[in-house]
Protein backbone atom coordinates (compact mmCIF):
# COMPACT_ATOMS: atom_id res chain seq x y z
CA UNK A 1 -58.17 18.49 -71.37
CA UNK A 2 -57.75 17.13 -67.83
CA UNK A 3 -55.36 15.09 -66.10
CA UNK A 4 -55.77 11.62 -64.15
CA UNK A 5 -59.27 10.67 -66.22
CA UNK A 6 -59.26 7.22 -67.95
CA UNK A 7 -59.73 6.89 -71.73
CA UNK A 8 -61.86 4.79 -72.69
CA UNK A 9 -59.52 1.83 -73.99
CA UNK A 10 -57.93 1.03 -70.75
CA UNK A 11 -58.23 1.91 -67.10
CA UNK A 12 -54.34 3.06 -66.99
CA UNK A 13 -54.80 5.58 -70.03
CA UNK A 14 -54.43 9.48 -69.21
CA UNK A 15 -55.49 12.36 -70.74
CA UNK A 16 -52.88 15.25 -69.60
CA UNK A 17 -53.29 18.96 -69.49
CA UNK A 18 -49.95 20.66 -70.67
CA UNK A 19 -50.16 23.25 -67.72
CA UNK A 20 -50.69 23.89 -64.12
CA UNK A 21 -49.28 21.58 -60.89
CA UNK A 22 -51.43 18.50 -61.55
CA UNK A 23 -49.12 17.94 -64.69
CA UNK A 24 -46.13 18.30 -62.76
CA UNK A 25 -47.23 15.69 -59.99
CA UNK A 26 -48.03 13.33 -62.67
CA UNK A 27 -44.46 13.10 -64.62
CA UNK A 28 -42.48 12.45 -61.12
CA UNK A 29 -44.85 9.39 -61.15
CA UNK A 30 -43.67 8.26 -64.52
CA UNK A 31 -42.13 4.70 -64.46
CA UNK A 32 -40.33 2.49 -66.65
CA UNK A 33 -43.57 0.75 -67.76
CA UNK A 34 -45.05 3.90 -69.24
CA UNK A 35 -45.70 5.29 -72.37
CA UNK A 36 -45.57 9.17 -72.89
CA UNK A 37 -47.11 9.75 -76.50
CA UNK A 38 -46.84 13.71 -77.75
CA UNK A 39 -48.63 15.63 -80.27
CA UNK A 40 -45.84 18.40 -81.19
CA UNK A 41 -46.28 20.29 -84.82
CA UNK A 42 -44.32 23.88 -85.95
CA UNK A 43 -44.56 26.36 -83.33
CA UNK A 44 -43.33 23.62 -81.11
CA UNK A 45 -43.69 24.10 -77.43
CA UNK A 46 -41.09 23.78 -75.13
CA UNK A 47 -42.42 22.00 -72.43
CA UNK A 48 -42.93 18.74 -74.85
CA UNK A 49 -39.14 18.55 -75.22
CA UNK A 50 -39.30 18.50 -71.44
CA UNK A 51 -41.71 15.84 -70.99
CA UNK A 52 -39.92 13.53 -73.34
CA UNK A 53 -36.18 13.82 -71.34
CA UNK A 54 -38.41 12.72 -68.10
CA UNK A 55 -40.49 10.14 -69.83
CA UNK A 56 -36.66 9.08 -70.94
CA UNK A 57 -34.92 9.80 -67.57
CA UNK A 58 -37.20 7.95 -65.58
CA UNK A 59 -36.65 4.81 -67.88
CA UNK A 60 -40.17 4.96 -69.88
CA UNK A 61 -41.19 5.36 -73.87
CA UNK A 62 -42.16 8.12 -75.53
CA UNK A 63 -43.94 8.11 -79.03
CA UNK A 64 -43.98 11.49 -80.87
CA UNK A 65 -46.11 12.33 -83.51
CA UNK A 66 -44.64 15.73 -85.67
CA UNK A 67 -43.94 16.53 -89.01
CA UNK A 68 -41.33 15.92 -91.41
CA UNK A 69 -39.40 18.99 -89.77
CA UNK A 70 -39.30 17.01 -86.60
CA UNK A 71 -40.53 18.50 -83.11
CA UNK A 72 -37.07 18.70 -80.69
CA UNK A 73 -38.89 16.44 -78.48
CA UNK A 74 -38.35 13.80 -81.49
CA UNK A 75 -34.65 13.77 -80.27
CA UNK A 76 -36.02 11.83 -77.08
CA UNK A 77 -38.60 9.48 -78.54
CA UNK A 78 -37.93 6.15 -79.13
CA UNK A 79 -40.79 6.14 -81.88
CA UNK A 80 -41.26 9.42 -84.53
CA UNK A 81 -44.35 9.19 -86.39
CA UNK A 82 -44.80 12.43 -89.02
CA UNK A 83 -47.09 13.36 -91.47
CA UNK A 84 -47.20 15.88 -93.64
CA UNK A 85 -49.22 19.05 -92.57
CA UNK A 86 -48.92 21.73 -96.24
CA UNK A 87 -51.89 22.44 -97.75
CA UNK A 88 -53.50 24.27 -100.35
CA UNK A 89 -54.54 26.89 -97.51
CA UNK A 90 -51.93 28.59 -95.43
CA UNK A 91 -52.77 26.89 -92.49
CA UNK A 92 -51.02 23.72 -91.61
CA UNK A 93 -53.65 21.00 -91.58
CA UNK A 94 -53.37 18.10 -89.48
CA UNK A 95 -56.00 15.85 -91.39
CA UNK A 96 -52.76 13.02 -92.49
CA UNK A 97 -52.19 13.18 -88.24
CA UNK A 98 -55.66 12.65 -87.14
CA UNK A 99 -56.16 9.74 -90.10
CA UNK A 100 -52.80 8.23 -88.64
CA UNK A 101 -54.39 8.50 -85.13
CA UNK A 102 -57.46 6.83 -86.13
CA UNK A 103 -55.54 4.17 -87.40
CA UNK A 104 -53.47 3.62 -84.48
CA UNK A 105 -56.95 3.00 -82.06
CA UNK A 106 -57.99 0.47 -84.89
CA UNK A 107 -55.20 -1.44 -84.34
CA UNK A 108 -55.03 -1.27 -80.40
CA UNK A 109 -58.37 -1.92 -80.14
CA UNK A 110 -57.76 -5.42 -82.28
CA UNK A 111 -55.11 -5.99 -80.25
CA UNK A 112 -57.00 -5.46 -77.76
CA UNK A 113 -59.64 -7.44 -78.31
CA UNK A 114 -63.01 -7.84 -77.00
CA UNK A 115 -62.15 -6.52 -73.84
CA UNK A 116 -61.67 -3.07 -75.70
CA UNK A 117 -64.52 -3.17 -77.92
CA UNK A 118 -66.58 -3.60 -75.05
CA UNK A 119 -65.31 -1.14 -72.88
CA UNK A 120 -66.02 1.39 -76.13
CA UNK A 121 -68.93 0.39 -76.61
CA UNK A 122 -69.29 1.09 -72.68
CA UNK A 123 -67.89 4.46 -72.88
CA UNK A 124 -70.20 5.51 -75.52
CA UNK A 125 -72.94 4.45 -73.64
CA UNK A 126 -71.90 6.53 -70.96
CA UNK A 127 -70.74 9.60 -72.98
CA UNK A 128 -74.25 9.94 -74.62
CA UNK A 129 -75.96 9.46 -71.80
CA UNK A 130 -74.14 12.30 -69.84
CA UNK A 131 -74.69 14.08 -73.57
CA UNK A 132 -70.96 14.40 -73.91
CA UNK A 133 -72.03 12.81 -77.72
């Protein structure tokens, strides 16, 4: 994971690393135009609940995807998306989260428009080229 490097979608779209200084810099930059979305399932870390008060504090969103046992950091989100994680295995799975992630990109992307379909397409082009894919 790193910090500061575009997505693909849009220019203003960061990746962030949970640890180190560089994470810190970047949430006293948080504004009220921003969006803070957080992945937080059982065995919840700390340091989400954290990020969601300053995405709060400093007047942005924040979009939290957990399960039906709800992350603390869902107390600060103004958007809670769960899905269920039991399985037939012991492990948690997280299939229901990634399907509900994929689904979220479809529709940002058509909402997008073009302009995002291209720069995917552009990112792709890139990323196979470098033999990232």
């Amino acid at each position: 994971m790193q910090c500061g490097v575009p997505a693909a979608y849009d220019a203003d779209l960061y990746w962030l690393d949970s640890s180190g200084s560089t994470l810190e810099r970047f949430l006293t930059q948080l504004a009220r135009r921003d969006v803070t979305v957080l992945f937080d399932y059982r065995r919840y870390e700390p340091d989400k609940t954290v990020i969601a008060e300053l995405a709060r504090e400093r007047g942005g969103k924040v979009i939290v995807f957990t399960e039906p046992w709800l992350s603390p950091a869902a107390a600060h989100a103004d958007v809670v998306l769960t899905t269920q994680v039991t399985s037939s295995s012991p492990y948690d799975s997280l299939t229901p989260a990634l399907a509900l992630v994929e689904s979220l990109v479809a529709a940002v992307l058509v909402r997008i428009g073009d302009e995002g379909h291209e720069r995917m397409k552009l990112s792709e082009a890139v990323a196979r080229r470098t033999g990232l894919i």
